[in-house]
Protein backbone atom coordinates (compact mmCIF):
# COMPACT_ATOMS: atom_id res chain seq x y z
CA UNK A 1 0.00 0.00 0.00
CA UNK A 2 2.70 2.42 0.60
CA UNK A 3 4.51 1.81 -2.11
CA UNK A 4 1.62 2.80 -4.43
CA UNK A 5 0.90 6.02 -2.48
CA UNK A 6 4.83 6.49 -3.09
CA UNK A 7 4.35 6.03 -6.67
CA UNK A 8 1.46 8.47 -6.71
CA UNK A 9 3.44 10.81 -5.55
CA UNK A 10 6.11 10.34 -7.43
CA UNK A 11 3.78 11.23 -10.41
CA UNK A 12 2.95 14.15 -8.93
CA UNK A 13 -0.16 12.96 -7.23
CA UNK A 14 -1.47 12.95 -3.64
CA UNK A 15 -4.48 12.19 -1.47
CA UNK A 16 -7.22 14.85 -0.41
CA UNK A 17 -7.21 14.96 3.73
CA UNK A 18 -9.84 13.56 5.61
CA UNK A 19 -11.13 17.29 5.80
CA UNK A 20 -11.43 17.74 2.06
CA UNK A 21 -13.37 14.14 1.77
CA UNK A 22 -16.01 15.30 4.52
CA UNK A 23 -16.45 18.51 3.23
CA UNK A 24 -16.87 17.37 -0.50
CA UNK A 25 -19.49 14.76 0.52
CA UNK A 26 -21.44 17.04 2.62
CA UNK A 27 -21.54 19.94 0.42
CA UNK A 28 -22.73 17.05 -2.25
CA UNK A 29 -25.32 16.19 -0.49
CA UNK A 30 -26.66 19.64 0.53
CA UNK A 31 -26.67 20.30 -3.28
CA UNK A 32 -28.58 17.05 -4.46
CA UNK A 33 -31.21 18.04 -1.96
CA UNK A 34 -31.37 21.43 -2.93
CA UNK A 35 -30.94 20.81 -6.61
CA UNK A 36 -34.07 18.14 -6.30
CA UNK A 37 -36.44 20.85 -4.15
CA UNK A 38 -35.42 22.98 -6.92
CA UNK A 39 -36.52 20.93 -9.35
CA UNK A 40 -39.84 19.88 -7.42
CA UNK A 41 -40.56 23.22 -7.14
CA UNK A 42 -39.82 24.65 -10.71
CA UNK A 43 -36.82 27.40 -8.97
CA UNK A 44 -33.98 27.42 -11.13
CA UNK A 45 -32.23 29.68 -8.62
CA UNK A 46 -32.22 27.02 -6.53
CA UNK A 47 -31.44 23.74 -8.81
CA UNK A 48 -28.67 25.88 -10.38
CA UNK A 49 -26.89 26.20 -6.85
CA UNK A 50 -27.84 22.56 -6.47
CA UNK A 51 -25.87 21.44 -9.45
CA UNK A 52 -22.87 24.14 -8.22
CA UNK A 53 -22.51 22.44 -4.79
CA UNK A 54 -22.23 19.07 -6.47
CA UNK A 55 -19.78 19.86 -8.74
CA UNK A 56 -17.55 22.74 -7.30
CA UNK A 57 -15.66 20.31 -5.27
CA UNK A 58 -14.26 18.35 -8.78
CA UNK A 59 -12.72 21.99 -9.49
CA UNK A 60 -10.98 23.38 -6.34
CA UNK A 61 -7.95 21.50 -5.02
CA UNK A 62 -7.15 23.54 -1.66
CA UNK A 63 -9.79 23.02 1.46
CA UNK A 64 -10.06 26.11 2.78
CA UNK A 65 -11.33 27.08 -0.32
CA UNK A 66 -13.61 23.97 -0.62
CA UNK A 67 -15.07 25.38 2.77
CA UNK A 68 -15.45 29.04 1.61
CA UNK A 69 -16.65 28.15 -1.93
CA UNK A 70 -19.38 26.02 -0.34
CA UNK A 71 -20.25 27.94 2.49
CA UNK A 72 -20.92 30.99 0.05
CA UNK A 73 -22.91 28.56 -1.91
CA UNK A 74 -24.93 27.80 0.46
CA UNK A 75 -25.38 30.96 1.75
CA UNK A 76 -27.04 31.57 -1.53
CA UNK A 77 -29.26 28.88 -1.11
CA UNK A 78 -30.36 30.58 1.98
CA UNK A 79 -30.61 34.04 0.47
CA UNK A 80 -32.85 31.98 -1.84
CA UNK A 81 -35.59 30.45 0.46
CA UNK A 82 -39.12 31.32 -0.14
């Protein structure tokens, strides 16, 4: 096993933290549920930031910014209630 993650990183390669992994899966699931209310409910607003949580995480690499990307996300969603 350690000589894989060795060879990963010889390649230039490396595992997300623990931190990144729980953050990427919550902020997932916050956006399938609001991306299916949005959808029930015919808001785009809201299915737009839906599909944005679930697929923001595939983009950023760092995870402070993971956390401040999705927490601004979903403090659209919230600016979006109705």
């Amino acid at each position: 096993m350690n000589e894989a993650i060795s060879d990963l990183a010889g390649l230039g390669l490396s595992l997300p933290s623990p931190a990144y992994l729980v953050g990427a899966i919550v902020f997932g699931l916050i956006g399938l549920g609001a991306f299916r209310i949005g959808r029930a409910k015919g808001r785009k607003p809201t299915l737009w930031l839906g599909v944005a949580l679930m697929l923001y995480p595939y983009l950023v690499s760092s995870t402070w910014l993971l956390y401040l990307v999705g927490l601004a996300l979903c403090a659209g969603l919230w600016a979006d209630r109705a």
